[in-house]
N, C-alpha and C. Protein backbone atom coordinates (compact mmCIF):
# COMPACT_ATOMS: atom_id res chain seq x y z
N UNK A 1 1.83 -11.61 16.98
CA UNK A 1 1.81 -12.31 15.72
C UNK A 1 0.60 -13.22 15.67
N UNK A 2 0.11 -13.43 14.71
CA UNK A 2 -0.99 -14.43 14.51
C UNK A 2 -1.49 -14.09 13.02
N UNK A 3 -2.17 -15.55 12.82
CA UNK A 3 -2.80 -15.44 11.51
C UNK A 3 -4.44 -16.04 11.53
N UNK A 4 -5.51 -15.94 10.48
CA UNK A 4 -6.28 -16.30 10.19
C UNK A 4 -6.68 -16.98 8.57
N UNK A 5 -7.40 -18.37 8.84
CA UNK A 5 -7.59 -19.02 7.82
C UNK A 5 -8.96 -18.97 7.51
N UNK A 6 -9.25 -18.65 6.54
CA UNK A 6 -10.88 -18.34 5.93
C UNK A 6 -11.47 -18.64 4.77
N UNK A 7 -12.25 -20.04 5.15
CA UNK A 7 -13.00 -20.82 3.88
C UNK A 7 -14.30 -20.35 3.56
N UNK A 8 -14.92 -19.26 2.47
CA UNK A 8 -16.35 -19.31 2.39
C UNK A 8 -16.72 -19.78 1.11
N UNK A 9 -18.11 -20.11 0.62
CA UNK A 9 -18.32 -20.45 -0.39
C UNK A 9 -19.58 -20.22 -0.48
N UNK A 10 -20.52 -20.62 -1.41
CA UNK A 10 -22.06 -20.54 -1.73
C UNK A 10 -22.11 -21.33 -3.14
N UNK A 11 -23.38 -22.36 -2.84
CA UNK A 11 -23.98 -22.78 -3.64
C UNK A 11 -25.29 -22.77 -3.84
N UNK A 12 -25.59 -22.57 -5.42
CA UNK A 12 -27.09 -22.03 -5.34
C UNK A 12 -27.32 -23.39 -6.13
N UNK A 13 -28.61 -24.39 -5.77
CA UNK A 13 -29.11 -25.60 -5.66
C UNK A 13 -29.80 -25.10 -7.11
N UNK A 14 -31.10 -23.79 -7.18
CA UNK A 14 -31.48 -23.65 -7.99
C UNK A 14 -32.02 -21.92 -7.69
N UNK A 15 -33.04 -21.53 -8.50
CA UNK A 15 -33.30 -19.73 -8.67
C UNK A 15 -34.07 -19.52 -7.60
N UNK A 16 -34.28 -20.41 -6.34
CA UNK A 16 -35.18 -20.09 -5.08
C UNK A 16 -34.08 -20.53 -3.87
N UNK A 17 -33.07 -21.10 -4.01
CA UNK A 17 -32.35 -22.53 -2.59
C UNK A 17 -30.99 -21.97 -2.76
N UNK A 18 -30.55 -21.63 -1.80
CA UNK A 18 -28.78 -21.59 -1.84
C UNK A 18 -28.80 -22.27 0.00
N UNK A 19 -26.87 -22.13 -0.17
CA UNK A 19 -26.21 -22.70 0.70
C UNK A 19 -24.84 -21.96 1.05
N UNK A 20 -24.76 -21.22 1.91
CA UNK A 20 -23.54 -20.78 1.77
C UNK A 20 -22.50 -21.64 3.34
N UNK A 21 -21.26 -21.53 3.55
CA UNK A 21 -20.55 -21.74 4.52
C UNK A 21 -19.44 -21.04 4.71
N UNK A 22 -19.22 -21.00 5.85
CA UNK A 22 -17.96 -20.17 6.15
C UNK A 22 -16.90 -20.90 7.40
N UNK A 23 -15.72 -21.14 7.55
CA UNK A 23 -15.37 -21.99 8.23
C UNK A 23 -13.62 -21.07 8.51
N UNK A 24 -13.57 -20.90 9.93
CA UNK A 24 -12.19 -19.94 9.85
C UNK A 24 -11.67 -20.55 11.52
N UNK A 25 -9.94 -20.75 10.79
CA UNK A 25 -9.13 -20.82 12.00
C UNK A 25 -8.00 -19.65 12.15
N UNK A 26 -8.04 -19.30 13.31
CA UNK A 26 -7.50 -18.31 13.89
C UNK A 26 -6.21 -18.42 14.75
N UNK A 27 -5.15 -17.89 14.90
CA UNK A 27 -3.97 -18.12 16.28
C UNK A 27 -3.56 -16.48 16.10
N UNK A 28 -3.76 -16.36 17.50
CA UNK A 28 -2.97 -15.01 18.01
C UNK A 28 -1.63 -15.48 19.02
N UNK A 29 -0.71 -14.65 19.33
CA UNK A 29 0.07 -14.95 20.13
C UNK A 29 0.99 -14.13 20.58
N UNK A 30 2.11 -13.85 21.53
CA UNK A 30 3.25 -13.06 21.41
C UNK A 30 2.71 -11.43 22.59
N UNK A 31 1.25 -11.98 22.57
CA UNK A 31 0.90 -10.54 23.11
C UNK A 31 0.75 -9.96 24.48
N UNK A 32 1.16 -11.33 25.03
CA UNK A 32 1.46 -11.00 26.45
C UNK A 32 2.32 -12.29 27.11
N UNK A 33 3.66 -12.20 27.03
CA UNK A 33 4.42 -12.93 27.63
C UNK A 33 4.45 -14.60 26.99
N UNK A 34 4.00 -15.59 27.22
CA UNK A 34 3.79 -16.20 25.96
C UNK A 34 2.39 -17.02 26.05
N UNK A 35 2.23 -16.37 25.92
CA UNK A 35 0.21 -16.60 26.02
C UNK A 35 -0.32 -16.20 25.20
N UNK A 36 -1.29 -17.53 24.48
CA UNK A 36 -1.65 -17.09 22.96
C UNK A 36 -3.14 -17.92 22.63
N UNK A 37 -3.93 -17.48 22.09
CA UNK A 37 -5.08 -17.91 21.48
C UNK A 37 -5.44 -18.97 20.56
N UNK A 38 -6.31 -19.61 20.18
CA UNK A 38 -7.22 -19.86 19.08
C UNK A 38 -8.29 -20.09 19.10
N UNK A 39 -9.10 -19.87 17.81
CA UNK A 39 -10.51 -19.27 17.61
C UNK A 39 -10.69 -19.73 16.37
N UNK A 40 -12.03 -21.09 16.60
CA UNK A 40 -12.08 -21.74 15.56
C UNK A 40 -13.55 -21.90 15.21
N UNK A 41 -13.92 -21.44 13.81
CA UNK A 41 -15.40 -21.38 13.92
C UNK A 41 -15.88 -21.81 12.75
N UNK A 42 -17.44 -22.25 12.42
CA UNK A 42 -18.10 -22.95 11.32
C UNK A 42 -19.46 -22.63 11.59
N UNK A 43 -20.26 -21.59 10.12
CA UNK A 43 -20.92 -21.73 10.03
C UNK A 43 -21.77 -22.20 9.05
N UNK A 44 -23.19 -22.22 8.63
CA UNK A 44 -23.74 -22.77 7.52
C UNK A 44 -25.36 -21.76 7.59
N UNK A 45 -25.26 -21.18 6.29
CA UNK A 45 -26.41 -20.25 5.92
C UNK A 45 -27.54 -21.02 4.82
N UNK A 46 -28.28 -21.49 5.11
CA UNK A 46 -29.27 -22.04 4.01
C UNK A 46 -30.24 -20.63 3.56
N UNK A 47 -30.37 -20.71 2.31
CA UNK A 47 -31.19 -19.42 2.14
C UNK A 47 -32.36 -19.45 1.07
N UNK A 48 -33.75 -18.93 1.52
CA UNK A 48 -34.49 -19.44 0.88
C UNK A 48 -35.45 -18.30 0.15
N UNK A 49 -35.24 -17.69 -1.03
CA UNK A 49 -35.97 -16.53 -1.92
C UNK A 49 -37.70 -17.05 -1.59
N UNK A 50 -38.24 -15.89 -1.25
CA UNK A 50 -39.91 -16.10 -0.74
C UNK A 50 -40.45 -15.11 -1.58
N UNK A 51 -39.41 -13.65 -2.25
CA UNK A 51 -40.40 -12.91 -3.10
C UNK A 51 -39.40 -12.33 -3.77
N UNK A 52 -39.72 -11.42 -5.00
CA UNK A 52 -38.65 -10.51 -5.25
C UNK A 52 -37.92 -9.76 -4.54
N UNK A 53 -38.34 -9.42 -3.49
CA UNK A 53 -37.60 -8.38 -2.48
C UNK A 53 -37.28 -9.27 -1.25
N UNK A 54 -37.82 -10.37 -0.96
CA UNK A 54 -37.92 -10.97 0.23
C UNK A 54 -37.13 -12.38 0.05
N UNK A 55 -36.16 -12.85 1.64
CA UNK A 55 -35.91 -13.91 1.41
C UNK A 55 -35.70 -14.64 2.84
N UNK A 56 -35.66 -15.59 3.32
CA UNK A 56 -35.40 -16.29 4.56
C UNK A 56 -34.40 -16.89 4.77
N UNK A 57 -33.22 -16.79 5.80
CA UNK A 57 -32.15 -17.26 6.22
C UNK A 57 -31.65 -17.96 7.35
N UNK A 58 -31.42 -18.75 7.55
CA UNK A 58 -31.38 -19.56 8.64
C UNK A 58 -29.76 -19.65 9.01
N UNK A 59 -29.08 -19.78 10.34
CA UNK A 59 -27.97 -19.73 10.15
C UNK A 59 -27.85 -20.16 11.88
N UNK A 60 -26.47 -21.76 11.26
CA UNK A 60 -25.89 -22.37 12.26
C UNK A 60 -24.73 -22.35 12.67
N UNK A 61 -24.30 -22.16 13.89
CA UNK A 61 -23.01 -21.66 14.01
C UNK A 61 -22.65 -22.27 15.53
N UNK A 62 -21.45 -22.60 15.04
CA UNK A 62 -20.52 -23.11 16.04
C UNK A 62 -19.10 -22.56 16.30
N UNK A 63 -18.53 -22.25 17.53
CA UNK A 63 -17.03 -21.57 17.66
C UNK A 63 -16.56 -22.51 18.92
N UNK A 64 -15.29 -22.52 19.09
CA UNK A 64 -14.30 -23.17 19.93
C UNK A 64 -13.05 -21.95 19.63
N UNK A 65 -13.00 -21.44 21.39
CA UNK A 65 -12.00 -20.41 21.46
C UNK A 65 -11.01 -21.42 22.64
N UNK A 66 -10.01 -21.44 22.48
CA UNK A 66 -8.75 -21.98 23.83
C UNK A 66 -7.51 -20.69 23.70
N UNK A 67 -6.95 -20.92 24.57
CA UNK A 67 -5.94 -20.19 25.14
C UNK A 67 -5.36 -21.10 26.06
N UNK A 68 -3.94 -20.55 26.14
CA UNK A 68 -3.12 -21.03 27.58
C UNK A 68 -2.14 -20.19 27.54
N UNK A 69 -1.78 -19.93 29.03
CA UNK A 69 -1.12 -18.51 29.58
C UNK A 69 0.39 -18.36 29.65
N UNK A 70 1.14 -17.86 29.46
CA UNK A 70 2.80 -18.54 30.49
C UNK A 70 2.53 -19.06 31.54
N UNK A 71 2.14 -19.26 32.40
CA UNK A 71 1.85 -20.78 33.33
C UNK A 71 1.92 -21.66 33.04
N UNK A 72 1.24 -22.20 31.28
CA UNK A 72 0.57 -23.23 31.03
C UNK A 72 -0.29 -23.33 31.45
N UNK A 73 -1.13 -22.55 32.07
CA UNK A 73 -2.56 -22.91 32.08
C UNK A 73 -3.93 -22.75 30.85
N UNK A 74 -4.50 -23.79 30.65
CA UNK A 74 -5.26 -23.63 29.88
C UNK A 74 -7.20 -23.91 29.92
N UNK A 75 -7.33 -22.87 28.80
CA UNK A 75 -8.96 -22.99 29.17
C UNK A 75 -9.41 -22.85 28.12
N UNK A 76 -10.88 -23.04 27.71
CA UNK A 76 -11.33 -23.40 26.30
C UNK A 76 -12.84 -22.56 26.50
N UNK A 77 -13.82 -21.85 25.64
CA UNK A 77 -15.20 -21.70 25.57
C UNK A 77 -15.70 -22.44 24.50
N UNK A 78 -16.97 -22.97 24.40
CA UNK A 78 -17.06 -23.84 23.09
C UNK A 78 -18.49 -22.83 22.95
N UNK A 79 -19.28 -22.67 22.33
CA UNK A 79 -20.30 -21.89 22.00
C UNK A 79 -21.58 -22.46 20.74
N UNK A 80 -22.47 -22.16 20.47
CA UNK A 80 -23.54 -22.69 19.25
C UNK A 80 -24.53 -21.56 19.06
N UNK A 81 -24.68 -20.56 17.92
CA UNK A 81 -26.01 -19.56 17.57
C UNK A 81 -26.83 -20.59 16.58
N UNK A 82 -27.79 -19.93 16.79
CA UNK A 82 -29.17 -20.80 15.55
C UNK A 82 -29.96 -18.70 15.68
N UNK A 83 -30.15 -18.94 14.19
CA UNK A 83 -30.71 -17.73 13.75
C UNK A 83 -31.57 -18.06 12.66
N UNK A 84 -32.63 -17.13 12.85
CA UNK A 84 -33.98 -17.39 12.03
C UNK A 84 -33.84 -16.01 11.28
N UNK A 85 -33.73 -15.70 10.09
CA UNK A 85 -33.88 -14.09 9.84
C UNK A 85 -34.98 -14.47 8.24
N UNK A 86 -35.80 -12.68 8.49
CA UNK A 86 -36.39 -12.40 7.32
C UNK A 86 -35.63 -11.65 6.72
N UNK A 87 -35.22 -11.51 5.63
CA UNK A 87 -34.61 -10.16 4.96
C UNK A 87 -35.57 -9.82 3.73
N UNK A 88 -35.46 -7.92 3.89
CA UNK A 88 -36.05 -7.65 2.81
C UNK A 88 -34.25 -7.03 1.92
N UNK A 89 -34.77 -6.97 0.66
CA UNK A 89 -33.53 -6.72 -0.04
C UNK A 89 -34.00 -6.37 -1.54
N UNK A 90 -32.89 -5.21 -1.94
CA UNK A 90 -33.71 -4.88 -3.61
C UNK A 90 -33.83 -5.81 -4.78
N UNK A 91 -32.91 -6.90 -4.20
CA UNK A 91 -32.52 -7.59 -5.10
C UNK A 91 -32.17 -8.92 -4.86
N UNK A 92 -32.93 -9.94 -5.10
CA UNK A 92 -32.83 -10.75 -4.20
C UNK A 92 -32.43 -12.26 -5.29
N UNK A 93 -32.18 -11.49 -6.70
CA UNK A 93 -31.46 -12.52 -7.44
C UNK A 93 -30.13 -12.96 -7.48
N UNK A 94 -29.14 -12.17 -6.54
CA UNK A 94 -28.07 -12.90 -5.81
C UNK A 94 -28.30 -13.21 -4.83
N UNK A 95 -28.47 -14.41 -3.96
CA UNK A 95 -29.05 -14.43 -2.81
C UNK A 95 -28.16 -14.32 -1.54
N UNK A 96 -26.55 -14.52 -1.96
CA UNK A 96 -25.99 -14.15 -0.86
C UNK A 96 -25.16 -12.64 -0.53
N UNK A 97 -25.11 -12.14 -1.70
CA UNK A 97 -24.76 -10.20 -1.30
C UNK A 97 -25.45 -9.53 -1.69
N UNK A 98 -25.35 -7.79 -1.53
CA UNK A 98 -26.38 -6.81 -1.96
C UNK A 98 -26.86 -6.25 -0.07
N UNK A 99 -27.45 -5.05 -0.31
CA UNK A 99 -28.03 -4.44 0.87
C UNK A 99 -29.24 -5.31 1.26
N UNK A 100 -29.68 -4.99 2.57
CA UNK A 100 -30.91 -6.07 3.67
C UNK A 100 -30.91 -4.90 4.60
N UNK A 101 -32.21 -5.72 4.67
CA UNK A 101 -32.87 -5.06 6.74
C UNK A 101 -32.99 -6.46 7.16
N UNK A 102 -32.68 -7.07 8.08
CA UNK A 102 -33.04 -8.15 8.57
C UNK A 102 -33.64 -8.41 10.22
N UNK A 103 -34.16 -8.78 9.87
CA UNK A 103 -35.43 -8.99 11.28
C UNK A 103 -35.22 -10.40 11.61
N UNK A 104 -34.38 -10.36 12.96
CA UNK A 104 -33.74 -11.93 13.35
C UNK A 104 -34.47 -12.52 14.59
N UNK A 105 -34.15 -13.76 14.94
CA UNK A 105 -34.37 -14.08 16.32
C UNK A 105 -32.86 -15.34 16.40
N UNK A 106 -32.38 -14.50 17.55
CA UNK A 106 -31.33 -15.76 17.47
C UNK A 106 -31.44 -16.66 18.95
N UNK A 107 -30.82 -18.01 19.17
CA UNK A 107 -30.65 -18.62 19.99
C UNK A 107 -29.04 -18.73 20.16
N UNK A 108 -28.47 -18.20 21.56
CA UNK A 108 -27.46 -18.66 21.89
C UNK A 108 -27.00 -19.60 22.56
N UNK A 109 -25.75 -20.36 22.95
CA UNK A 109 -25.17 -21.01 24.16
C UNK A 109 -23.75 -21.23 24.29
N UNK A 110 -23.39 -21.30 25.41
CA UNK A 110 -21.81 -21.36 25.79
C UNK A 110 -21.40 -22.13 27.01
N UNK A 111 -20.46 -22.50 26.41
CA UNK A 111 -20.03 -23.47 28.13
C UNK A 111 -18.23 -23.10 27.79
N UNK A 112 -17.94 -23.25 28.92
CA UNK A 112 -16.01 -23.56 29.27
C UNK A 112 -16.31 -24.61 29.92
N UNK A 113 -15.54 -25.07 28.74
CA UNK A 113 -15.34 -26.71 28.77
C UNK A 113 -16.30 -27.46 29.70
N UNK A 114 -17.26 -27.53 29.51
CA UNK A 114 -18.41 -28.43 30.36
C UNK A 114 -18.88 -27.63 31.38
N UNK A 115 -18.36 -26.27 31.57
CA UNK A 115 -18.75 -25.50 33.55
C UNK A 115 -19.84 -24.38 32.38
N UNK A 116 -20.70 -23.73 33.59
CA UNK A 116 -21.49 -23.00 32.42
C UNK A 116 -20.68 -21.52 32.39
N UNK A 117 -21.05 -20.96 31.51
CA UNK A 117 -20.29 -19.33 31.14
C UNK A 117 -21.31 -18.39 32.25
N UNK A 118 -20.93 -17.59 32.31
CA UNK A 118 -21.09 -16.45 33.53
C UNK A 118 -22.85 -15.68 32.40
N UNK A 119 -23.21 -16.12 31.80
CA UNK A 119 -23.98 -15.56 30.84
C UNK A 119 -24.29 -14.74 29.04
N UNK A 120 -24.75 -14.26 28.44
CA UNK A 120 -24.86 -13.80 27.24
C UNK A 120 -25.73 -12.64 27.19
N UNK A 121 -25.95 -11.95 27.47
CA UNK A 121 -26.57 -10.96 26.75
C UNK A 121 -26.71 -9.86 25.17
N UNK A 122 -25.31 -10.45 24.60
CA UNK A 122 -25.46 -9.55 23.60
C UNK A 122 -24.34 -10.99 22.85
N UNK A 123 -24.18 -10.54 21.35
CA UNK A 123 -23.37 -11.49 20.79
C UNK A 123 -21.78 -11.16 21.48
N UNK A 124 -21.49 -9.90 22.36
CA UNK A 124 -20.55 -9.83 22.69
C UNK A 124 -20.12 -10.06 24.02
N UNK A 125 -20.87 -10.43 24.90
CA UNK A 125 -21.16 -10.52 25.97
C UNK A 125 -21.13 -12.15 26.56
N UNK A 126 -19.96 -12.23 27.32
CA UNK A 126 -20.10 -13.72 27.42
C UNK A 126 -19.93 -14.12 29.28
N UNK A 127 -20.09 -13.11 29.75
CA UNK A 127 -19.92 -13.06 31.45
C UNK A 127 -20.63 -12.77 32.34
N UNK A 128 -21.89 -12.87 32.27
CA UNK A 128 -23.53 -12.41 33.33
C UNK A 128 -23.50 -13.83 33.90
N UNK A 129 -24.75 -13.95 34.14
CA UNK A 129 -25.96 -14.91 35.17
C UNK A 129 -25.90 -16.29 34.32
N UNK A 130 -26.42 -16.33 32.52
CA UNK A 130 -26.71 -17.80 32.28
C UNK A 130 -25.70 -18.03 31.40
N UNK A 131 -26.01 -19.54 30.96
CA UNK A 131 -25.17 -20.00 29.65
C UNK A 131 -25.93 -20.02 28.48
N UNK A 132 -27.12 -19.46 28.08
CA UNK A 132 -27.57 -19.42 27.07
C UNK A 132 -28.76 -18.11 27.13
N UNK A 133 -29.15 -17.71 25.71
CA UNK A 133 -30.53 -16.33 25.71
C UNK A 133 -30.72 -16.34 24.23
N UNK A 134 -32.18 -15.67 24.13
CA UNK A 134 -32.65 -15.81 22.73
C UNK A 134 -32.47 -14.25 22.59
N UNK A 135 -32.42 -13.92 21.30
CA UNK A 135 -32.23 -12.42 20.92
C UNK A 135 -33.28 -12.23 19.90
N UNK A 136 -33.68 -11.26 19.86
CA UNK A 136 -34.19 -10.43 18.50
C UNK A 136 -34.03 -9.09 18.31
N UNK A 137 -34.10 -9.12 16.67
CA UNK A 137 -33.58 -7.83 16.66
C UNK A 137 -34.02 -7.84 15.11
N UNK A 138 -33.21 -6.61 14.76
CA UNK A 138 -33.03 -5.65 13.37
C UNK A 138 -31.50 -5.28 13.39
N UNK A 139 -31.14 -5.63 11.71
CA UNK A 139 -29.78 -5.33 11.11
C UNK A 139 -30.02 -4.62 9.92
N UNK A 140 -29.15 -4.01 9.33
CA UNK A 140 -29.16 -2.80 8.49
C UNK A 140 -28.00 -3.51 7.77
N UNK A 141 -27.60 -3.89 6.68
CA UNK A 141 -26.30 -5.30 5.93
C UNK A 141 -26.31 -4.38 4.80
N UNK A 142 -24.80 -4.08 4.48
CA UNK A 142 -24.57 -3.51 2.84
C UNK A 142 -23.43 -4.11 2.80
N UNK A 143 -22.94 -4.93 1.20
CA UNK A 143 -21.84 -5.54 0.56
C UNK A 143 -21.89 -5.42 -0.39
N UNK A 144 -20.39 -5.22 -0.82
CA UNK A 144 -20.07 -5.13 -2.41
C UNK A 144 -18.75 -5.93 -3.14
């Protein structure tokens, strides 16, 4: 059993500046004896139109995951991305949906609870060598 709570919104300042946010709490539970989750996260997209087709996105993000087991034992990851992206897009007079290619560079980091995480290599990946890595890349984004 579990549920999720999910706040997004967007405000456009004016025909070049938006702001979007997204802010979601999470509880899983029941799924193994009585040991159960939560996963709590906030981000914030500033977005900035540079051409008709082109626009720049910046995006801050923070998560806090805990758990505790039938033992009662408990443990927490707290985490932070910073992302720089270009997007090209056909249409760039809605500035927060519609198809993109986006060409990113992100910064990660993670700790449990103050000890460092086993590493990052991918946004899915939270168990190697460090507690933090920069990424770049290319995304392919369609919404309707």
């Amino acid at each position: 059993h579990g549920y999720r709570l999910i706040n997004q919104g967007y405000y456009k300042f004016n025909s070049s500046f938006g702001l979007e946010h997204v802010v979601s709490y999470g509880y899983a539970g029941g799924f193994k004896d009585d040991h159960h989750e939560t996963l709590a996260k906030a981000v914030v997209r500033p977005t900035l139109k540079l051409t008709k087709m082109t626009k720049l996105v910046a995006e801050l993000g923070a998560f806090r995951k805990a758990s505790k087991d039938s033992e009662g034992d408990q443990s927490a990851t707290n985490g932070q991305k910073y992302t720089l992206a270009y997007c090209i897009t056909p249409d760039t007079n809605n500035l927060l949906w519609g198809p993109s290619i986006k060409f990113f560079v992100s910064y990660i980091h993670a700790d449990n609870d103050g000890e460092q995480v086993k590493g990052i290599t991918s946004f899915d990946d939270a168990y190697k060598d460090v507690k933090h890595n920069t990424l770049f890349g290319v995304q392919a984004e369609g919404s309707w």
